[in-house]
C-alpha atoms as a PDB file:
ATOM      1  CA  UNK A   1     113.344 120.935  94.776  1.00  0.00           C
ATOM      2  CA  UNK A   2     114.604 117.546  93.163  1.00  0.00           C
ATOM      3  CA  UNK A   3     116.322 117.138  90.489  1.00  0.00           C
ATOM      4  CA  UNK A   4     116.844 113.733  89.015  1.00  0.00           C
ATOM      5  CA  UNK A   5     119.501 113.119  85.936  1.00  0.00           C
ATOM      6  CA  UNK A   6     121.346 111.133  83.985  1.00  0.00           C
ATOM      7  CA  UNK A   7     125.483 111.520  83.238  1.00  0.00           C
ATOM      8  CA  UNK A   8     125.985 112.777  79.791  1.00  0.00           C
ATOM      9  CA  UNK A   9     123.793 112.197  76.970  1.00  0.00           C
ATOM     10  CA  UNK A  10     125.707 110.203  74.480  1.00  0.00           C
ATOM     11  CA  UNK A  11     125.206 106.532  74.733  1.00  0.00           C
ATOM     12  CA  UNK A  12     124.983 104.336  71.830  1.00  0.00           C
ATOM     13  CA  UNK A  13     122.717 102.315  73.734  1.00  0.00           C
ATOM     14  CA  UNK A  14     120.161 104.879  74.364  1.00  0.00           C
ATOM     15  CA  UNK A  15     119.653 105.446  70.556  1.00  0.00           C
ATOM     16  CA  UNK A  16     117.911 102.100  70.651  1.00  0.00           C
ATOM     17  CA  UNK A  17     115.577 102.292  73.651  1.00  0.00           C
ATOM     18  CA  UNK A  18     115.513 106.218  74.970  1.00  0.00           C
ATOM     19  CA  UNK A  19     116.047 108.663  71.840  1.00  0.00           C
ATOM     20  CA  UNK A  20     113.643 108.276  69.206  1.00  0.00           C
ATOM     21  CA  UNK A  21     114.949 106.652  65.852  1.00  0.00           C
ATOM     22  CA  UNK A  22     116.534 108.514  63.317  1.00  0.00           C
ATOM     23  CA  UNK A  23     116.529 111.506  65.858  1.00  0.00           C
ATOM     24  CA  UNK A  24     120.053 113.197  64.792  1.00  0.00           C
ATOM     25  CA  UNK A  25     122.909 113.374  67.476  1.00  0.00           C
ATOM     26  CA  UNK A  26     123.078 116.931  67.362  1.00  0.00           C
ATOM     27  CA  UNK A  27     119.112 116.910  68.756  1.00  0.00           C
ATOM     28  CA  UNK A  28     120.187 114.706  71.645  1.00  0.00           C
ATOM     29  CA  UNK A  29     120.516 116.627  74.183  1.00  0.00           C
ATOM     30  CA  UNK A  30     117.234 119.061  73.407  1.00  0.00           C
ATOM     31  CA  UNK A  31     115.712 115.342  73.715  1.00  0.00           C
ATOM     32  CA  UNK A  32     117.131 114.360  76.832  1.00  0.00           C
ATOM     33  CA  UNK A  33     116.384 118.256  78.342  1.00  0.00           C
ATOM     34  CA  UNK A  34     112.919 117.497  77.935  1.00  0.00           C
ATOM     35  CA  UNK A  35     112.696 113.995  79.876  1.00  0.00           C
ATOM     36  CA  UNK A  36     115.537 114.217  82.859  1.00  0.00           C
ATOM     37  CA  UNK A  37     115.569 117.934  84.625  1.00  0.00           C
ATOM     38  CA  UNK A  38     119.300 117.430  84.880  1.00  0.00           C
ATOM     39  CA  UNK A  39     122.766 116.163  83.671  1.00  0.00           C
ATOM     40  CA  UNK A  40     125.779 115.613  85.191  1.00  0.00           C
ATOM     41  CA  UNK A  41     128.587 116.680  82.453  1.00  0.00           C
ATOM     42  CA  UNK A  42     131.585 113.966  82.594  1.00  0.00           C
ATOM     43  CA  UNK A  43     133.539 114.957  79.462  1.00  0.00           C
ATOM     44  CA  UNK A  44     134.519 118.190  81.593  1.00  0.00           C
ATOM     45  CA  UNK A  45     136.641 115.475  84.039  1.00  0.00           C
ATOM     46  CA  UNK A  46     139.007 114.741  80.900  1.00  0.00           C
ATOM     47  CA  UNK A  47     139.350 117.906  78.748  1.00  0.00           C
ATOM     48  CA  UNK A  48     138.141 121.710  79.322  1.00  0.00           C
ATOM     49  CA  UNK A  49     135.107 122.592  77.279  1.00  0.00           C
ATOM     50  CA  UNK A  50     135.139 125.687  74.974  1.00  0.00           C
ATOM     51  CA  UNK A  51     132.780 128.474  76.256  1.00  0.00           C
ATOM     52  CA  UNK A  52     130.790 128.034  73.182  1.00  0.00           C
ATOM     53  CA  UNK A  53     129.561 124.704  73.925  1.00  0.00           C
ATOM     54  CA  UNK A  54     128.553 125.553  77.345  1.00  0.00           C
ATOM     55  CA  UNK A  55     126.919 128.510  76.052  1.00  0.00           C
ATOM     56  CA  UNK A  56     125.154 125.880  73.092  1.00  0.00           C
ATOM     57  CA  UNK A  57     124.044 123.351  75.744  1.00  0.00           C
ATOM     58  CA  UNK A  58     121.946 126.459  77.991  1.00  0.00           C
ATOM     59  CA  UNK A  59     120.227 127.426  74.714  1.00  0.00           C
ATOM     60  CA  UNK A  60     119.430 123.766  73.907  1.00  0.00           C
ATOM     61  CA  UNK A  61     117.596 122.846  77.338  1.00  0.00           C
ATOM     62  CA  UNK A  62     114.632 123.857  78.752  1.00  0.00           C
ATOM     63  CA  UNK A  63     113.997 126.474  81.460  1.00  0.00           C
ATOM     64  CA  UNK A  64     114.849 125.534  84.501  1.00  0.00           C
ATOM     65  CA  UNK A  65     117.085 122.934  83.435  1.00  0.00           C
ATOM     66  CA  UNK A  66     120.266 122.544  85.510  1.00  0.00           C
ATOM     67  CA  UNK A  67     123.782 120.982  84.422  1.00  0.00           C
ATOM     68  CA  UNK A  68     126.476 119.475  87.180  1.00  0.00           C
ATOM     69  CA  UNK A  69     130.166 120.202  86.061  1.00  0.00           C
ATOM     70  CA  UNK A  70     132.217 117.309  86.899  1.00  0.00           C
ATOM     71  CA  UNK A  71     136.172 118.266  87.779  1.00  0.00           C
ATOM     72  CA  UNK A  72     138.849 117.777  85.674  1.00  0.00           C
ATOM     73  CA  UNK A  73     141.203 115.218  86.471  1.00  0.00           C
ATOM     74  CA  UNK A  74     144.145 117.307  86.369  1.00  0.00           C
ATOM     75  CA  UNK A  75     142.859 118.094  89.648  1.00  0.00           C
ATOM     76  CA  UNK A  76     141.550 115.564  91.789  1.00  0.00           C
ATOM     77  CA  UNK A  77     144.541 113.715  90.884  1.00  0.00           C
ATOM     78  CA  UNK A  78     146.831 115.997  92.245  1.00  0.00           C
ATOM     79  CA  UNK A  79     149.197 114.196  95.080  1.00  0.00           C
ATOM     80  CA  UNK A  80     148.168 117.206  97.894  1.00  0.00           C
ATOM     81  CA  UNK A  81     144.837 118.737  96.854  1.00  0.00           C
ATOM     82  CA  UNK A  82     145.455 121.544  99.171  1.00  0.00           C
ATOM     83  CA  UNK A  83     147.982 122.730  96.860  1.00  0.00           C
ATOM     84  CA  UNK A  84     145.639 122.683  93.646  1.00  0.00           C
ATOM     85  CA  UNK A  85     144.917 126.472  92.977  1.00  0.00           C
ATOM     86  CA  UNK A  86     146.489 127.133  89.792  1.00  0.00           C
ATOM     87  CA  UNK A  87     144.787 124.061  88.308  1.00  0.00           C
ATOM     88  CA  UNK A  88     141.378 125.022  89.677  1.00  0.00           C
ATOM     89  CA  UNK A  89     141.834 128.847  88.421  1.00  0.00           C
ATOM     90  CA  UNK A  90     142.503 127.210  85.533  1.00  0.00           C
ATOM     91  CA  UNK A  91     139.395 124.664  85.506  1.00  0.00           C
ATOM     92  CA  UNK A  92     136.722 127.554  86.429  1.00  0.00           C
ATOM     93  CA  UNK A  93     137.781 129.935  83.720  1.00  0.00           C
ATOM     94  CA  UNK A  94     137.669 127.797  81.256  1.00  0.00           C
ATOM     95  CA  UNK A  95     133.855 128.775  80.005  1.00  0.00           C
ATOM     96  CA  UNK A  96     131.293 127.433  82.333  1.00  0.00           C
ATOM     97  CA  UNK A  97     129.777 130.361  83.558  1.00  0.00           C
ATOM     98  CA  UNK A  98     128.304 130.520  80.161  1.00  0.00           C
ATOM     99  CA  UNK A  99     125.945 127.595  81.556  1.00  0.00           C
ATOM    100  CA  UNK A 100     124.498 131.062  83.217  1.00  0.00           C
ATOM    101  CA  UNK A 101     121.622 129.981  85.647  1.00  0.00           C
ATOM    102  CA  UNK A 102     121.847 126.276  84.506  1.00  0.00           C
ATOM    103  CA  UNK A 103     125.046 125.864  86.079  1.00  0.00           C
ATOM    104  CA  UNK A 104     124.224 123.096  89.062  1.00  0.00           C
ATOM    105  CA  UNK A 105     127.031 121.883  91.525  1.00  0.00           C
ATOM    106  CA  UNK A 106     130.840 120.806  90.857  1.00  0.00           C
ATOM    107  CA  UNK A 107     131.286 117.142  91.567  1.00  0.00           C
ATOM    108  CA  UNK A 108     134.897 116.388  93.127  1.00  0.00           C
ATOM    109  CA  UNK A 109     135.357 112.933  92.411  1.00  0.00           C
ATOM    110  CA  UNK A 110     138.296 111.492  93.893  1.00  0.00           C
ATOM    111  CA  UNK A 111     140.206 108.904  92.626  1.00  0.00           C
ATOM    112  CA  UNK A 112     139.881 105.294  94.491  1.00  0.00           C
ATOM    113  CA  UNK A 113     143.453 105.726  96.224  1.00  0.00           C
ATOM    114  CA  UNK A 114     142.931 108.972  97.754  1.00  0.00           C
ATOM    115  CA  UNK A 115     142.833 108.444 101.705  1.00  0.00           C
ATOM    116  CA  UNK A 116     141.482 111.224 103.800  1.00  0.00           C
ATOM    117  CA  UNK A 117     143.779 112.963 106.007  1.00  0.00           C
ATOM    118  CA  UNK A 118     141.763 115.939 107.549  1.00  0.00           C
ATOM    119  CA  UNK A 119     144.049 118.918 106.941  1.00  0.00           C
ATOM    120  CA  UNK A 120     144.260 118.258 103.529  1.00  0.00           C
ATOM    121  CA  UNK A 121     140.600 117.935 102.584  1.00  0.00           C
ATOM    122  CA  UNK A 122     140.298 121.087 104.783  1.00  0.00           C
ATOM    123  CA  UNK A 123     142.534 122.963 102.938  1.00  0.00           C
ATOM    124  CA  UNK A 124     140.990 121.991  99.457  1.00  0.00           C
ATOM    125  CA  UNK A 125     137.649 122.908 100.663  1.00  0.00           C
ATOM    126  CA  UNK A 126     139.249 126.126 101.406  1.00  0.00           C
ATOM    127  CA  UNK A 127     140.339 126.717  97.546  1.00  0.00           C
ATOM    128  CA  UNK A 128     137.327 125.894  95.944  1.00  0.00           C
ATOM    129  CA  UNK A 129     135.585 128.978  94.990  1.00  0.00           C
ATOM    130  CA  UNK A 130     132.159 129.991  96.673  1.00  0.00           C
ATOM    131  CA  UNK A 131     130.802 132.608  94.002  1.00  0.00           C
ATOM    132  CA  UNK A 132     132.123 133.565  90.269  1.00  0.00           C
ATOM    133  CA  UNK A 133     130.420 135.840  87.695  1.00  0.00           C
ATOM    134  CA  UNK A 134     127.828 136.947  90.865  1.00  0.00           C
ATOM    135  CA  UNK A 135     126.476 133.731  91.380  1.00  0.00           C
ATOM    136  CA  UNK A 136     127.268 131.398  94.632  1.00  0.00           C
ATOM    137  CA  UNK A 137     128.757 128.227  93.802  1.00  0.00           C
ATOM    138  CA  UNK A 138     128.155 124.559  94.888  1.00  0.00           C
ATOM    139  CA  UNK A 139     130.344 122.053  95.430  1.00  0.00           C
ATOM    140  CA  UNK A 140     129.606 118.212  96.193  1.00  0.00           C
ATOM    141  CA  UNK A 141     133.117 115.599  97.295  1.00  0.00           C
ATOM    142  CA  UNK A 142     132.795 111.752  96.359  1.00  0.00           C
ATOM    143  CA  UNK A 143     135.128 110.050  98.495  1.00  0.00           C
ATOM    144  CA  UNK A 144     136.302 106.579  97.425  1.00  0.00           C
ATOM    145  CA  UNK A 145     138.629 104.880  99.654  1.00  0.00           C
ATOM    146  CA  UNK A 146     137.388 103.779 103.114  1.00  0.00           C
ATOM    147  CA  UNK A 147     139.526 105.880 105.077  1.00  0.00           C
ATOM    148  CA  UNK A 148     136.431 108.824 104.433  1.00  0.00           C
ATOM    149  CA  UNK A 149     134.035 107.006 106.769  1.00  0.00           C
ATOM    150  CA  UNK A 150     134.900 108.962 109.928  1.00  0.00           C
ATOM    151  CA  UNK A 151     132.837 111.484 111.789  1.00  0.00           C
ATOM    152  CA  UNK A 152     135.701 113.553 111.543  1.00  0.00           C
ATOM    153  CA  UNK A 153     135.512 113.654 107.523  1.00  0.00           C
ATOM    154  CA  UNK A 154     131.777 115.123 108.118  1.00  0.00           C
ATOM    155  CA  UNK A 155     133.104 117.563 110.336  1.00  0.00           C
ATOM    156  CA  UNK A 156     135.637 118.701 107.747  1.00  0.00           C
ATOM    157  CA  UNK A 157     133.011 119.034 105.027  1.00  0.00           C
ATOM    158  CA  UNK A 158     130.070 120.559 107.288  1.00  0.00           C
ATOM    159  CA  UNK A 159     132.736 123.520 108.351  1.00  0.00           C
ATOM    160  CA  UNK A 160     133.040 124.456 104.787  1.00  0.00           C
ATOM    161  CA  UNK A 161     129.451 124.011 103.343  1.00  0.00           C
ATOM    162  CA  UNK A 162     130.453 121.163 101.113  1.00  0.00           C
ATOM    163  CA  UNK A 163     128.027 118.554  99.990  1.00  0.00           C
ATOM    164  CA  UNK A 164     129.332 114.314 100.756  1.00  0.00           C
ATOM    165  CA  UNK A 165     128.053 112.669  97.375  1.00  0.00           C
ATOM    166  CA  UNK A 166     125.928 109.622  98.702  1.00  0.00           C
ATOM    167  CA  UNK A 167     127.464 106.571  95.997  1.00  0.00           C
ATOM    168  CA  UNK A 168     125.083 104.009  96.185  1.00  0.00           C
ATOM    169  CA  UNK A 169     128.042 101.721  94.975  1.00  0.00           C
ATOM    170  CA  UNK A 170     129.158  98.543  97.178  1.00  0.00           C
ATOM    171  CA  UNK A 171     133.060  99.189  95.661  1.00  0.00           C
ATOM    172  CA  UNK A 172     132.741 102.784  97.485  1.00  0.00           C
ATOM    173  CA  UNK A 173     131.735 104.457 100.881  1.00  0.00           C
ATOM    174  CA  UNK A 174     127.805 105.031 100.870  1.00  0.00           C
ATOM    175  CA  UNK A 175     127.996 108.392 103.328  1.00  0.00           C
ATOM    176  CA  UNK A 176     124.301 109.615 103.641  1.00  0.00           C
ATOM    177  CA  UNK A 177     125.557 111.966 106.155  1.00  0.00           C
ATOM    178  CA  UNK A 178     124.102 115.747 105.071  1.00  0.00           C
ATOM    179  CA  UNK A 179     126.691 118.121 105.032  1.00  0.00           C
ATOM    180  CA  UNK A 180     126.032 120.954 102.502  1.00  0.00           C
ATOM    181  CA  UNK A 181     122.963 123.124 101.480  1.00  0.00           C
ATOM    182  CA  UNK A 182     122.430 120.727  98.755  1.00  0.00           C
ATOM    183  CA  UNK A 183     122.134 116.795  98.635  1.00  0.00           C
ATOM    184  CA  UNK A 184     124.223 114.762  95.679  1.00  0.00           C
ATOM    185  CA  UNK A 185     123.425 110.887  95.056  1.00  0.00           C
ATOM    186  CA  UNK A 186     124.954 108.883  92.401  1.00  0.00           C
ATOM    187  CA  UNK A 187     122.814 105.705  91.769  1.00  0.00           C
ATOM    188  CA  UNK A 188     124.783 103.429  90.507  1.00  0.00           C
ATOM    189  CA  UNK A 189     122.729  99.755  91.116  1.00  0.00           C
ATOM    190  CA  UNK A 190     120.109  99.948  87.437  1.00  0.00           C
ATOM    191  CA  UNK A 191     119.655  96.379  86.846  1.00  0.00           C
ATOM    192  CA  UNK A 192     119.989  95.160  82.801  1.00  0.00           C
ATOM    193  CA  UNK A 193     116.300  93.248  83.530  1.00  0.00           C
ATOM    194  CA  UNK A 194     114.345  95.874  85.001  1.00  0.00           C
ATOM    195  CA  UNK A 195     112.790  98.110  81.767  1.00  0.00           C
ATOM    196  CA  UNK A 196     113.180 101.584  84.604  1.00  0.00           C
ATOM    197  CA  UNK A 197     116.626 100.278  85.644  1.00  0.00           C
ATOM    198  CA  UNK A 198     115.129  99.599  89.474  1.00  0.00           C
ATOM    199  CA  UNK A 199     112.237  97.541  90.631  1.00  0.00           C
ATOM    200  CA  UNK A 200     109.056 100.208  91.421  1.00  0.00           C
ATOM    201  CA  UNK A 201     109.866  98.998  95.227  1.00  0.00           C
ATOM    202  CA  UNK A 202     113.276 100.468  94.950  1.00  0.00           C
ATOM    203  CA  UNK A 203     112.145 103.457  93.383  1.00  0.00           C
ATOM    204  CA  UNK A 204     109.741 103.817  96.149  1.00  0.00           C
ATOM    205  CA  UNK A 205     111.783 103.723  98.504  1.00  0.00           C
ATOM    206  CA  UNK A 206     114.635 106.371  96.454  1.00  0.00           C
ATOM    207  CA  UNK A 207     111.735 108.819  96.570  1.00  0.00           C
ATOM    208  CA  UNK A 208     111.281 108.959  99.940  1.00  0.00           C
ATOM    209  CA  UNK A 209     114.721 109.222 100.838  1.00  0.00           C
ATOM    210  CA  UNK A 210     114.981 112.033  98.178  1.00  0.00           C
ATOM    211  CA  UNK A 211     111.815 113.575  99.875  1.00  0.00           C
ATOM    212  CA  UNK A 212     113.265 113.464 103.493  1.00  0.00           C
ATOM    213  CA  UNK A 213     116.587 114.661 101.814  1.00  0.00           C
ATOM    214  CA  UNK A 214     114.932 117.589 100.637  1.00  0.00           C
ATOM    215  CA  UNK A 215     113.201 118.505 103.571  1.00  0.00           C
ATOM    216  CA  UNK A 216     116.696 118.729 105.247  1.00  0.00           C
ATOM    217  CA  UNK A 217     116.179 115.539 106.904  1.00  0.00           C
ATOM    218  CA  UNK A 218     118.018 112.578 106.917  1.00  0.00           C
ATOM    219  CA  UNK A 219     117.134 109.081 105.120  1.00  0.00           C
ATOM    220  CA  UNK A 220     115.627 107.418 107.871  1.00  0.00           C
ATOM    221  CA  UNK A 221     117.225 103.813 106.291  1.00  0.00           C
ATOM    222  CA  UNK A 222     120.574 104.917 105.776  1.00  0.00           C
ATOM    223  CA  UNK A 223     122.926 104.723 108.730  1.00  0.00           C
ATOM    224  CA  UNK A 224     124.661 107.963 109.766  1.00  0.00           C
ATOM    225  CA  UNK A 225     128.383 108.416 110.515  1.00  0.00           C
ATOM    226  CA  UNK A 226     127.869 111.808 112.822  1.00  0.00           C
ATOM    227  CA  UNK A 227     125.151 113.191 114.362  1.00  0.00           C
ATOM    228  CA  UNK A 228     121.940 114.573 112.620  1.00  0.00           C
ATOM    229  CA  UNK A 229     123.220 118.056 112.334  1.00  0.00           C
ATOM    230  CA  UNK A 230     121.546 121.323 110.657  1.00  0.00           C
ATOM    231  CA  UNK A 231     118.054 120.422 109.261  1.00  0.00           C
ATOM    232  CA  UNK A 232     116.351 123.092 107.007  1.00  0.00           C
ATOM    233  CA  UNK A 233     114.925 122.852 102.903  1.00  0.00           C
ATOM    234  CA  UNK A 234     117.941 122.053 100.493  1.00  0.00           C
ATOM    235  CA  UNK A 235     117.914 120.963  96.405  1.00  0.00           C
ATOM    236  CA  UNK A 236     118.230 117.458  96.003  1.00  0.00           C
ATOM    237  CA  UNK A 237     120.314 116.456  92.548  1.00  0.00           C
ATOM    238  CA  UNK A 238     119.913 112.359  91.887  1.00  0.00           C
ATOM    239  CA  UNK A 239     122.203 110.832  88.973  1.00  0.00           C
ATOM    240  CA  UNK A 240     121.291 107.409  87.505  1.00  0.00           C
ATOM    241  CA  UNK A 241     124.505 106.783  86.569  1.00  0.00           C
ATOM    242  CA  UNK A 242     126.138 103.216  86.339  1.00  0.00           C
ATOM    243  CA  UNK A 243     125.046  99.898  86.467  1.00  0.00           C
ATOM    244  CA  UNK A 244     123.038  98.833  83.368  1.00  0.00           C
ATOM    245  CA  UNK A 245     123.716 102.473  82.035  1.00  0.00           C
ATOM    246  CA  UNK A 246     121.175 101.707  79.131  1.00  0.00           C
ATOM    247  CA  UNK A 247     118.420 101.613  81.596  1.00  0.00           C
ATOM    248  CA  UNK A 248     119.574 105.161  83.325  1.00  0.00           C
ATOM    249  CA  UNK A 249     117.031 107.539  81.163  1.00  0.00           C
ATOM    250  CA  UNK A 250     113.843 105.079  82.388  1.00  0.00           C
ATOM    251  CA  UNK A 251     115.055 104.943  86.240  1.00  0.00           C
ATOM    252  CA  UNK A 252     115.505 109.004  86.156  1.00  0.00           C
ATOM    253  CA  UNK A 253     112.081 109.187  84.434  1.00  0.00           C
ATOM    254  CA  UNK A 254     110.535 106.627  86.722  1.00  0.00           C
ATOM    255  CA  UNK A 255     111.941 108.333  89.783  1.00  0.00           C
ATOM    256  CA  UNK A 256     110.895 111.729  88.407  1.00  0.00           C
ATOM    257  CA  UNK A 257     107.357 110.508  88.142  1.00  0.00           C
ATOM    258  CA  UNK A 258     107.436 109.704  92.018  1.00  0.00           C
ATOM    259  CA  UNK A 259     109.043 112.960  93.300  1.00  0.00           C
ATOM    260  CA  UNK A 260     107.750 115.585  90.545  1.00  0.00           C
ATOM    261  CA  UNK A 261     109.098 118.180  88.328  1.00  0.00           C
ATOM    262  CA  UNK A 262     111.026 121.575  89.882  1.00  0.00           C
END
């Protein structure tokens, strides 16, 4: 299935052209549940949330919706991530299990100055934890600094199941190599002019990459760093999440239109 999202769902700006008027804060995200079929959580990157909210945000979607946790800070800036347990027991007890079945992948964003060296990415992927509470857990790495566009970084992250975020973001590596059982893309080109963020070409052509993605095939316009690898059926999550952020809500809706509901 495909998923398409926005990240968060408080935006001044979206109060004047996605949330109806008057429609209190505290209704935003029941709004926002109903129109995008998921939402990547930032806040959780700069403080832990209590287990009440997570618990308030399941009850306030619909069925079927799914949320992606992003990490906290306190541990993707760590200087050795292979030496991050504590802070990661900490992160994954701190109430998001509450999500229940709406809890979608972790996103491990790193910070811009992080290089990759391959025995330390391997030994993070080795602490992150695959299952919690009874249910398996996913896990998707955005890699920001150059040094991550080697076929031996896809190596690492195909040997432990983790997912390469595809950044559509000319500042960042664009790695549309598949590497987990799931597929992560951050789209981060909405254009201020265009009322759905992207032109319907561009959208177009996003579904059909999402499509192939979700067939377990790669996008046959995006250049590959390794080999093809391990095809099969995987969820596809796609995040409108930077550019002209005010136009995020119309490109997920737009690009939801084109690829369907789960």
């Amino acid at each position: 299935m495909i998923r398409v999202g926005i990240g968060g769902w408080t935006f001044a700006p979206w109060r004047d052209n996605f949330y109806p008027k008057g429609l209190p804060h505290a209704k935003e995200l029941a709004f926002a549940g109903q129109h995008v079929t998921t939402i990547e959580v930032n806040g959780t990157f700069y403080r832990a949330q209590s287990p009440a909210s997570f618990a308030r945000w399941r009850e306030e979607t619909p069925p079927g919706f799914v949320f992606s946790i992003k990490g906290h800070r306190g541990v993707v800036a760590k200087a050795k991530l292979n030496e991050t347990a504590e802070q990661l027991a900490w992160f994954l007890d701190s109430g998001m299990l509450e999500l229940g079945d709406k809890l979608g992948p972790f996103l491990w964003q790193m910070p811009h100055t992080k290089k990759f060296n391959a025995d330390e990415i391997a030994g993070f992927f080795a602490l992150l934890p695959r299952e919690a509470g009874g249910r398996p857990l996913l896990h998707a790495f955005e890699p920001r600094h150059e040094t991550f566009s080697t076929p031996e970084f896809i190596d690492v992250a195909r040997a432990a199941n983790v997912a390469i975020v595809y950044a559509d973001n000319p500042k960042y590596p664009a790695i549309a190599d598949l590497s987990g059982p799931f597929v992560y893309a951050r789209l981060q080109n909405a254009a201020a002019e265009e009322a759905t963020g992207y032109p319907p070409a561009a959208l177009d052509s996003w579904a059909e990459r999402a499509n192939a993605w979700r067939d377990g095939r790669p996008a046959a316009d995006l250049p590959l760093l390794a080999a093809a690898g391990a095809g099969g059926e995987r969820p596809v999550f796609v995040y409108m999440i930077n550019g002209a952020k005010e136009r995020a809500p119309h490109a997920a809706m737009a690009l939801i239109e084109r690829v369907g509901r789960p």
